[in-house]
C-alpha atoms as a PDB file:
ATOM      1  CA  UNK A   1     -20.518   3.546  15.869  1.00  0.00           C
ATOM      2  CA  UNK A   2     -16.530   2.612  16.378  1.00  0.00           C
ATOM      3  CA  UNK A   3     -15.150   2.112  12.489  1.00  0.00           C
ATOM      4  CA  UNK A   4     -13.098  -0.690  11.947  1.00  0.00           C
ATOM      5  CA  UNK A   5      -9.574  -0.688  11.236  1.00  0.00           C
ATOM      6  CA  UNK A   6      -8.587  -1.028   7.990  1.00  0.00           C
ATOM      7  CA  UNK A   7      -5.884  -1.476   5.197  1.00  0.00           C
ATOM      8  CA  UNK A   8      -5.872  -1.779   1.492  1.00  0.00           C
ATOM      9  CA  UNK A   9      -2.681  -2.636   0.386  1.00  0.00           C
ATOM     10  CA  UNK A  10      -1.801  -3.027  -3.319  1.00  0.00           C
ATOM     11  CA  UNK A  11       0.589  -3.018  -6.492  1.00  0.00           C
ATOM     12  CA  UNK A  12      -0.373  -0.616  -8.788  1.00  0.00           C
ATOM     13  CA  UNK A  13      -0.324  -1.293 -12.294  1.00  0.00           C
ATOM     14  CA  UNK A  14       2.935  -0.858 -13.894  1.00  0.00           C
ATOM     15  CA  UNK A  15       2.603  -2.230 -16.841  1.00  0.00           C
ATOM     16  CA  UNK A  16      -0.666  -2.054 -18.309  1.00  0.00           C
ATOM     17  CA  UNK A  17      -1.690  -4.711 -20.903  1.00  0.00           C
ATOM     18  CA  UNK A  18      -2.362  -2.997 -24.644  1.00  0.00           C
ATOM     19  CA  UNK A  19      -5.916  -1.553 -25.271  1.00  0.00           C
ATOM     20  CA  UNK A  20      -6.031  -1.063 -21.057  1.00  0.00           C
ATOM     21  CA  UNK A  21      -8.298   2.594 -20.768  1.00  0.00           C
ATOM     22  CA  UNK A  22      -6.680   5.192 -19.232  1.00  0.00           C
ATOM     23  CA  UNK A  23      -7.986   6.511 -16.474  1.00  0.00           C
ATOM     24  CA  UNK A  24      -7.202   9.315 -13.944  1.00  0.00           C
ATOM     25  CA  UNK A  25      -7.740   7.421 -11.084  1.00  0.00           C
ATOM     26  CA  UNK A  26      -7.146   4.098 -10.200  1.00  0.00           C
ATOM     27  CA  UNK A  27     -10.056   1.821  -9.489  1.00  0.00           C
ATOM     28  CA  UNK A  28      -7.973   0.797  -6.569  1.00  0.00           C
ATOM     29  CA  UNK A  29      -7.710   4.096  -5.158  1.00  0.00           C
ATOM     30  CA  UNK A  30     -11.614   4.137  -5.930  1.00  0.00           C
ATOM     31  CA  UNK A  31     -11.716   0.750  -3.814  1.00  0.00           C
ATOM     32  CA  UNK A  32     -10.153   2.210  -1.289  1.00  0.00           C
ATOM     33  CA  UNK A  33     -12.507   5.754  -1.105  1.00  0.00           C
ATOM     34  CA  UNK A  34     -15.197   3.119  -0.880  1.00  0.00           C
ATOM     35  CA  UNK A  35     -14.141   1.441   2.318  1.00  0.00           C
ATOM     36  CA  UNK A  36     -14.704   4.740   4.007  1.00  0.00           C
ATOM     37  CA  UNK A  37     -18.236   4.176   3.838  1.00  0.00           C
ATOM     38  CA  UNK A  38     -18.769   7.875   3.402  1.00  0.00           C
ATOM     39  CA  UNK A  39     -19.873   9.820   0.486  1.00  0.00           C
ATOM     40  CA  UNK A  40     -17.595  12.804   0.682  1.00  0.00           C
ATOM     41  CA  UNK A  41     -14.638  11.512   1.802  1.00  0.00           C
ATOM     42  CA  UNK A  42     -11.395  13.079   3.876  1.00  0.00           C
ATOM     43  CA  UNK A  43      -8.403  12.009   1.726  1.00  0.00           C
ATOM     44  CA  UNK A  44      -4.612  12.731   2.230  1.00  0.00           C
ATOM     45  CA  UNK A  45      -1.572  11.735   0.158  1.00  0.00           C
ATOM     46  CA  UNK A  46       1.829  10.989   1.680  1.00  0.00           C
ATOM     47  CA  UNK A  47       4.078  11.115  -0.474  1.00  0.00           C
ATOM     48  CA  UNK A  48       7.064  10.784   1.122  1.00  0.00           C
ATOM     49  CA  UNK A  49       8.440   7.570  -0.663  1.00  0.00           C
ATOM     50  CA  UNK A  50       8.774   9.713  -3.668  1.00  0.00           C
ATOM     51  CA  UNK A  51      10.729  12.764  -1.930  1.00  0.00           C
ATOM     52  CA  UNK A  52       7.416  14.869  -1.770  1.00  0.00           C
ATOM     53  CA  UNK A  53       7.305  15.319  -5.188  1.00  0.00           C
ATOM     54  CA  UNK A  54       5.248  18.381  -6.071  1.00  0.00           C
ATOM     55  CA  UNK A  55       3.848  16.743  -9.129  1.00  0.00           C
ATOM     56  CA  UNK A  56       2.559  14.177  -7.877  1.00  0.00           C
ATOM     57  CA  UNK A  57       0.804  15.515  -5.544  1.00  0.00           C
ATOM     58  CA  UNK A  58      -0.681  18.130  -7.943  1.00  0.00           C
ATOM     59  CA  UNK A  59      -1.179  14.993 -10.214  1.00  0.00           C
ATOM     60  CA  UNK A  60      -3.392  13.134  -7.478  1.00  0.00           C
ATOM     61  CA  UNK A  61      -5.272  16.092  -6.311  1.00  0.00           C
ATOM     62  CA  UNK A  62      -6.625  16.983  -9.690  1.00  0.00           C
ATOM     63  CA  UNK A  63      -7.420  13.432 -10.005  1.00  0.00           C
ATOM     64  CA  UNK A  64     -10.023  14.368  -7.548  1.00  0.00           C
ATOM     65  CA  UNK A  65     -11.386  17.790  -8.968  1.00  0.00           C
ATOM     66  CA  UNK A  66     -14.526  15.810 -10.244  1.00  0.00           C
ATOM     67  CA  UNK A  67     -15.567  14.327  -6.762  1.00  0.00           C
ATOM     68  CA  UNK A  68     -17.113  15.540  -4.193  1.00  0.00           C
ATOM     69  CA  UNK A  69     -13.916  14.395  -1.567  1.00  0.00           C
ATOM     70  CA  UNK A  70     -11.788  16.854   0.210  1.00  0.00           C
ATOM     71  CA  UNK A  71      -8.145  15.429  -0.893  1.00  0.00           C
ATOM     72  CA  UNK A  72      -5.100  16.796   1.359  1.00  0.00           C
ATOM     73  CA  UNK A  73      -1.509  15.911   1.267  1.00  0.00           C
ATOM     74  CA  UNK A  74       1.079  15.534   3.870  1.00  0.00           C
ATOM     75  CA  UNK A  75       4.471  16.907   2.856  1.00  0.00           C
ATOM     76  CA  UNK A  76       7.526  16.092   5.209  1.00  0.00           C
ATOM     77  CA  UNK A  77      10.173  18.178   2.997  1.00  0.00           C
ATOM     78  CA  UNK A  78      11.247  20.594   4.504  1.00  0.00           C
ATOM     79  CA  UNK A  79       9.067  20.583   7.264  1.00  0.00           C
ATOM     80  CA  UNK A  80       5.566  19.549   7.537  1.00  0.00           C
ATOM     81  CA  UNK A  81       2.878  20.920   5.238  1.00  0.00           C
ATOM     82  CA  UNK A  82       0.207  21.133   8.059  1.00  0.00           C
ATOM     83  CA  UNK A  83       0.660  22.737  11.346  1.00  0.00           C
ATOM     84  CA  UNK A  84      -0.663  19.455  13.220  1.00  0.00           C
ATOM     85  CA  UNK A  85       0.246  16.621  11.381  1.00  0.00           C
ATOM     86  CA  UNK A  86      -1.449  13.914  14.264  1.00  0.00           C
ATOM     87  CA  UNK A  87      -4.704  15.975  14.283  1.00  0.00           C
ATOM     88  CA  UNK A  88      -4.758  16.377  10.280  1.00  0.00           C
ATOM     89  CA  UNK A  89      -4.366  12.686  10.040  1.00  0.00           C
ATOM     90  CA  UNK A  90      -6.762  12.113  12.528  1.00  0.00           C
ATOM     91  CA  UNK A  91      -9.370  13.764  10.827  1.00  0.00           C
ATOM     92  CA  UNK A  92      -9.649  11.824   7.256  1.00  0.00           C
ATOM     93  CA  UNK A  93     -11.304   8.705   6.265  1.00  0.00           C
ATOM     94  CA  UNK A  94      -8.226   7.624   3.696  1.00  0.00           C
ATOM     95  CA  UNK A  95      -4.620   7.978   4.419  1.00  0.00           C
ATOM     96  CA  UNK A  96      -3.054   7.109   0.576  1.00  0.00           C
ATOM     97  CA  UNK A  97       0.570   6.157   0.724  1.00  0.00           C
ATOM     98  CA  UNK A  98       2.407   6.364  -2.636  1.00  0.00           C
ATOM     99  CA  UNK A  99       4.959   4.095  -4.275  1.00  0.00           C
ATOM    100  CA  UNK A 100       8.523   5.134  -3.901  1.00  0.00           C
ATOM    101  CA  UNK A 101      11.416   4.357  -1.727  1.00  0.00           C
ATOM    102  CA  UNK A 102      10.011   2.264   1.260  1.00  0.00           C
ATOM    103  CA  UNK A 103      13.549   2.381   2.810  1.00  0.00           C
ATOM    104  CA  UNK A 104      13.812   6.022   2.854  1.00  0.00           C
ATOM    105  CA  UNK A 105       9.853   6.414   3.552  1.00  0.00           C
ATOM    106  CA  UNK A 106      10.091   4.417   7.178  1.00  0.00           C
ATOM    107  CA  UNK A 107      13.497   6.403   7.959  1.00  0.00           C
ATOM    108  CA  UNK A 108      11.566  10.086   7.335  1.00  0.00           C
ATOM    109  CA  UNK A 109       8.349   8.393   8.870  1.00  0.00           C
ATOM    110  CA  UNK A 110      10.348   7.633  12.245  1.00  0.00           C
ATOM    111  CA  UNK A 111      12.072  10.993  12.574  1.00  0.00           C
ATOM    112  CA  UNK A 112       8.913  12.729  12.834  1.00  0.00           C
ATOM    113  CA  UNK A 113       7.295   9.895  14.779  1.00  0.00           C
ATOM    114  CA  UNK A 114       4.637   9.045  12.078  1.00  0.00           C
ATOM    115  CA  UNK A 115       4.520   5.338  12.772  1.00  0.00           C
ATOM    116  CA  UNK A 116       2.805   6.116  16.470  1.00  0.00           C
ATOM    117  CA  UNK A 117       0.243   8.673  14.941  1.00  0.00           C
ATOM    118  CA  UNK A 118      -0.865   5.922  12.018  1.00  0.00           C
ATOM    119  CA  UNK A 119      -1.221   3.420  14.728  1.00  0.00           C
ATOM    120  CA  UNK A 120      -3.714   5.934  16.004  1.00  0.00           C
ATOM    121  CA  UNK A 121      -4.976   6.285  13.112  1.00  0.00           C
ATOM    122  CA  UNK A 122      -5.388   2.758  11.911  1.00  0.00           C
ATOM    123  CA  UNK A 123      -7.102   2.274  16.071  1.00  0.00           C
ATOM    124  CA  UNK A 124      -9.498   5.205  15.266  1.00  0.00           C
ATOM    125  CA  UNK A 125     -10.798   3.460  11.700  1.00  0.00           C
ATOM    126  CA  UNK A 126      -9.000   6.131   9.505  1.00  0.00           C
ATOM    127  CA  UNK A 127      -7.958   3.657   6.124  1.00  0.00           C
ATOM    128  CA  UNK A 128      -4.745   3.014   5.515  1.00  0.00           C
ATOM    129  CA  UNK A 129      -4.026   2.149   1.700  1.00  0.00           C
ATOM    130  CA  UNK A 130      -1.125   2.488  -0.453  1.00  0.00           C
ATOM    131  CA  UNK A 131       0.856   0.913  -3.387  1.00  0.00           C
ATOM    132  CA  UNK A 132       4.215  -0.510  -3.471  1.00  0.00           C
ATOM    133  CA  UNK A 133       5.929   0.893  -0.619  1.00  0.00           C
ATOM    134  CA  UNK A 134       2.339   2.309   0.511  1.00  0.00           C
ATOM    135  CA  UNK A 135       2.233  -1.514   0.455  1.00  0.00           C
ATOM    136  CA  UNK A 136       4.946  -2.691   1.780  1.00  0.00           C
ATOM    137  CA  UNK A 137       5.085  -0.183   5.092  1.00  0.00           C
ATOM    138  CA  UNK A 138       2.073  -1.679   6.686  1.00  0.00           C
ATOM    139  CA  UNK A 139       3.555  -5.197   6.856  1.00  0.00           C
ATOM    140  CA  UNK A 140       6.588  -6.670   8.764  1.00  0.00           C
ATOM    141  CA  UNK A 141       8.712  -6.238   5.366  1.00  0.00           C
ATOM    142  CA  UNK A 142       9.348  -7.530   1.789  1.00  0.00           C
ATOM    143  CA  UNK A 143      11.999  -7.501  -0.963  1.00  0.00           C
ATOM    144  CA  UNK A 144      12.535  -3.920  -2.062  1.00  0.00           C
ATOM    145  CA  UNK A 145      14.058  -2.304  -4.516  1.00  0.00           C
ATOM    146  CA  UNK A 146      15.170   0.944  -2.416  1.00  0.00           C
ATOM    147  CA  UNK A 147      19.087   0.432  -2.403  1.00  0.00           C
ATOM    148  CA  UNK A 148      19.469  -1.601  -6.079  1.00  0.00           C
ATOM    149  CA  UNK A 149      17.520  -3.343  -8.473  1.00  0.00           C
ATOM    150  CA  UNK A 150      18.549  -6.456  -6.660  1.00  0.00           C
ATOM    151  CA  UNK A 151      15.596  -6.602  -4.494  1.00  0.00           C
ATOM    152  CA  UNK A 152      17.100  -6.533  -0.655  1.00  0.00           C
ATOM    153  CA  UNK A 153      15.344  -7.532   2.345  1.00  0.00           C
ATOM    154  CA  UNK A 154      13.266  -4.626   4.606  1.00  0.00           C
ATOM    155  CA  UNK A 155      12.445  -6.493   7.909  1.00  0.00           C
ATOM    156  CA  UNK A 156      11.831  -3.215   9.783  1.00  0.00           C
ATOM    157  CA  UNK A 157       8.337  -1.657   8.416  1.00  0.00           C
ATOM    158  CA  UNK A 158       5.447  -0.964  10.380  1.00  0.00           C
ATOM    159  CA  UNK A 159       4.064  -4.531  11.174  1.00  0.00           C
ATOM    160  CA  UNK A 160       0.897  -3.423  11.914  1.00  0.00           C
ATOM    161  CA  UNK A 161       0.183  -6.600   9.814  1.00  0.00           C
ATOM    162  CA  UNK A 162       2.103  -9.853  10.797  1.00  0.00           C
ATOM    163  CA  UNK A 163       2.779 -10.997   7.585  1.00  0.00           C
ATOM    164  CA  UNK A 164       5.629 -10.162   4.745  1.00  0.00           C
ATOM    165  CA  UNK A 165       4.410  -8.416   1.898  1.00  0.00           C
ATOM    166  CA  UNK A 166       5.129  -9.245  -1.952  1.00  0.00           C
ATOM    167  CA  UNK A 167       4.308  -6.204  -4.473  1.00  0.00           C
ATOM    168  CA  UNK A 168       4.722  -6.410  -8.159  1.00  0.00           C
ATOM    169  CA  UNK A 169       4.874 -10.227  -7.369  1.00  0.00           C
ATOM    170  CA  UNK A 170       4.567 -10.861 -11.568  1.00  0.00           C
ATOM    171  CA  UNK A 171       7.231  -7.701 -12.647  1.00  0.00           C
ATOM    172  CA  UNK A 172       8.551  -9.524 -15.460  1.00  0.00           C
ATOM    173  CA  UNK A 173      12.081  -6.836 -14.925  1.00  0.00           C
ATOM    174  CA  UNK A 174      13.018  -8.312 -11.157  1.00  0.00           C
ATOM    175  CA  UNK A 175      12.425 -11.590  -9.778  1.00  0.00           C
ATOM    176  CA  UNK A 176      10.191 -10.639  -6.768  1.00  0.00           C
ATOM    177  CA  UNK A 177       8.188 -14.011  -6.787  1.00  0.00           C
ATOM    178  CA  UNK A 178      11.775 -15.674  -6.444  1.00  0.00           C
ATOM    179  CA  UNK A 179      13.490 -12.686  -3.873  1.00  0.00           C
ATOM    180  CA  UNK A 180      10.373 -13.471  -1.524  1.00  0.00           C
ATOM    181  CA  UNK A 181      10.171 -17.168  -1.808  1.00  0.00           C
ATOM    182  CA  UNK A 182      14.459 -16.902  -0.423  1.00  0.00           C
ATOM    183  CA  UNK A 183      13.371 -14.579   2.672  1.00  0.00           C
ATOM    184  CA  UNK A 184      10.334 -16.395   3.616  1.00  0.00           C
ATOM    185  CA  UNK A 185      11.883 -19.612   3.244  1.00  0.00           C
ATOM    186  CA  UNK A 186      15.555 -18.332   5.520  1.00  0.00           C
ATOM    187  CA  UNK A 187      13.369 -17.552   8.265  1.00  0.00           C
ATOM    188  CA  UNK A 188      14.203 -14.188   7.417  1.00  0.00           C
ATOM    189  CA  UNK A 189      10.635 -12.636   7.036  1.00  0.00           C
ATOM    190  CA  UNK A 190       7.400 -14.403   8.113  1.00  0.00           C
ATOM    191  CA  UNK A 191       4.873 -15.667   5.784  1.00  0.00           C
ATOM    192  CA  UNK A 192       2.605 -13.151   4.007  1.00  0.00           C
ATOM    193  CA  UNK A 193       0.696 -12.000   1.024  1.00  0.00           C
ATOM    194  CA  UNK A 194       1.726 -11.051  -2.106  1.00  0.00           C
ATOM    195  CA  UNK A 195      -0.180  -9.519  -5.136  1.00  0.00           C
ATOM    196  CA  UNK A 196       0.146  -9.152  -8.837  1.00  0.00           C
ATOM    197  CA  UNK A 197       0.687  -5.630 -10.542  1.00  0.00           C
ATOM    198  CA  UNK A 198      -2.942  -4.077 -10.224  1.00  0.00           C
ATOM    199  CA  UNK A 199      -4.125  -6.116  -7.217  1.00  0.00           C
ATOM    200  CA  UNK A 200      -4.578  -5.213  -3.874  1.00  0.00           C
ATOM    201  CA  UNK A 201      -5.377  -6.590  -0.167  1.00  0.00           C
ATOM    202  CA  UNK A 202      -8.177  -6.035   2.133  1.00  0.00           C
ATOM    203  CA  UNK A 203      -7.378  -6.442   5.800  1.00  0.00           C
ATOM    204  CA  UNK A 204     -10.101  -5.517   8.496  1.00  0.00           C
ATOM    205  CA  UNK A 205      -7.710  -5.881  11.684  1.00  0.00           C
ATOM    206  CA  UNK A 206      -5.150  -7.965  10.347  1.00  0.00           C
ATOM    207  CA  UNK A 207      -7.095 -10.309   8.818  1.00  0.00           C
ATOM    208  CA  UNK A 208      -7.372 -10.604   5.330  1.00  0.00           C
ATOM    209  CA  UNK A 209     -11.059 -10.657   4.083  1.00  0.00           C
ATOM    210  CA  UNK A 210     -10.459  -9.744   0.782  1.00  0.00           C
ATOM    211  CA  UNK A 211      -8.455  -9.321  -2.401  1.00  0.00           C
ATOM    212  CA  UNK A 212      -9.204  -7.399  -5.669  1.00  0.00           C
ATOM    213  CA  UNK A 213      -7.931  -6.852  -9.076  1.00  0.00           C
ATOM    214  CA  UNK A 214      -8.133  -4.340 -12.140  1.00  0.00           C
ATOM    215  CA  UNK A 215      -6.937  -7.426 -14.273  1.00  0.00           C
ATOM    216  CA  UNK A 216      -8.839 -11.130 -14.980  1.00  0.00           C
ATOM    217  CA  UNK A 217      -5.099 -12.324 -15.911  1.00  0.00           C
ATOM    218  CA  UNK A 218      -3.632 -11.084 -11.838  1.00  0.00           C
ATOM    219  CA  UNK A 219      -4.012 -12.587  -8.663  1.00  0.00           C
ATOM    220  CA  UNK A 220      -2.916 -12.429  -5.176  1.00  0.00           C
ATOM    221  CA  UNK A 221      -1.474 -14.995  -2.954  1.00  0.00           C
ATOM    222  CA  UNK A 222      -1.149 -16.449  -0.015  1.00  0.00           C
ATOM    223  CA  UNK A 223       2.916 -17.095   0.555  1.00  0.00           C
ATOM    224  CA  UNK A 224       4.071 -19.572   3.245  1.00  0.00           C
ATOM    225  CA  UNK A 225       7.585 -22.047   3.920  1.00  0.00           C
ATOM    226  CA  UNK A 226       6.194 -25.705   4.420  1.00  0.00           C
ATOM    227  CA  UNK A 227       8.452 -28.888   5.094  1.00  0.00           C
ATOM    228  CA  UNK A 228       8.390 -28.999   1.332  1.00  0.00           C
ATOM    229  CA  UNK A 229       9.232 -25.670   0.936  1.00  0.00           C
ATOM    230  CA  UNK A 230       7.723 -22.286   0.060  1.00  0.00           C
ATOM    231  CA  UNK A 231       4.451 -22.663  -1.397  1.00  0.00           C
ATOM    232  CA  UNK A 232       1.950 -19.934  -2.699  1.00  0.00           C
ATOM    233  CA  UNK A 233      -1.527 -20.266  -2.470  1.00  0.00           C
ATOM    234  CA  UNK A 234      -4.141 -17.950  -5.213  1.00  0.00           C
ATOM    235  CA  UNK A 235      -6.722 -15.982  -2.971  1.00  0.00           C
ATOM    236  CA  UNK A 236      -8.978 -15.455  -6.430  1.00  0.00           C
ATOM    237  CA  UNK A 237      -9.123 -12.131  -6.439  1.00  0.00           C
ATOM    238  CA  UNK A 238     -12.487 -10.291  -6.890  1.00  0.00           C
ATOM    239  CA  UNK A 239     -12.129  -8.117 -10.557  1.00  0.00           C
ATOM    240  CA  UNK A 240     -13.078  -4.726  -9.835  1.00  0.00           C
ATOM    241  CA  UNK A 241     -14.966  -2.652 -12.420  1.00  0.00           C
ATOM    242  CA  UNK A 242     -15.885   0.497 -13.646  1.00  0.00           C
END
């Protein structure tokens, strides 16, 4: 049976409220193990936003040690941590992106013509999830963070998805509500989603079927320019739970 194709694109939580438990794993990288539809799931990390930092990637395998998943990574410094990087891909049921510099992540992705193989991937029903940038990559663009805090425009990501993409939309330190309302409303990136810290987006295709949250207070949205304006709509986002 063909699987669908599939992304689950979120902001993880940043700032999590006072008494919030700690966990090892997110619930929405849980969410996202779960729309495998497999029991012992193929995972890599790419962590290329972040410079391939070694501990995070020792952080997010352990994160796994309990489970019965085989978790991978896929290291681009200094050259590629698996011999075949299309067939390695290929072969898992979750792709994770990390947060990180999306800027840097779609420059590094193009030199070693990643974007094609993920299109494959995406085509053969491998998920593709991430946060922030892991976010951000699967859209047409967003407001980003990569060069300054002042939040400039990326109109050059992947696009597997037609829309913009808003992470972190509530970060009380940068005014990404505001930064995306200006580019969606200059005609400068098309209208899109955008979620709260701790929410993320289901797409099957690129349609949006669902969205989900770790927080009752968070929500995602539905972002578009009207004669009046920009105008967000609330998807009511599904709280996720242990």
């Amino acid at each position: 049976m063909r699987r669908p194709q599939q992304i689950f694109a979120v902001s993880g939580l940043l700032n999590p409220p006072p008494g919030y438990p700690p966990r090892s794993r997110s619930l929405l990288i849980d969410h996202a193990v779960s729309l495998t539809g497999v029991d012992a799931a193929r995972i890599c990390y790419v962590p290329t936003a972040m410079g391939d930092n070694p501990a995070l990637v020792a952080s997010f395998l352990d994160a796994f040690a309990d489970t019965p998943h085989t978790v991978s990574h896929l290291s681009l410094f200094p050259q590629p941590s698996v011999a075949d990087v299309r067939a390695h891909l290929l072969s898992q049921d979750l792709v994770w992106v990390s947060g990180g510099s999306v800027v840097n992540l779609l420059a590094v992705w193009r030199a070693h013509r990643l974007p094609e193989i993920l299109r494959e991937c995406w085509e053969a029903g491998v998920v593709l999830a991430g946060g922030s940038a892991g976010s951000i990559c699967w859209h047409v663009g967003g407001s980003t963070d990569s060069f300054s805090d002042d939040l400039d425009p990326v109109t050059d990501s992947l696009a597997f998805l037609p829309y913009s993409n808003g992470v972190h939309h509530d970060f009380p330190e940068q005014p990404r509500r505001a930064k995306l309302h200006e580019y969606i409303e200059s005609g400068l990136l098309p209208d899109g989603y955008a979620t709260d810290d701790g929410t993320g987006l289901h797409y099957v295709g690129t349609e949006l079927v669902e969205a989900v949250t770790l927080l009752e207070t968070a929500d995602a949205y539905r972002v578009e320019r009207t004669a009046d304006g920009v105008v967000e709509r609330p998807l009511g986002a599904r709280l996720l739970r242990p």
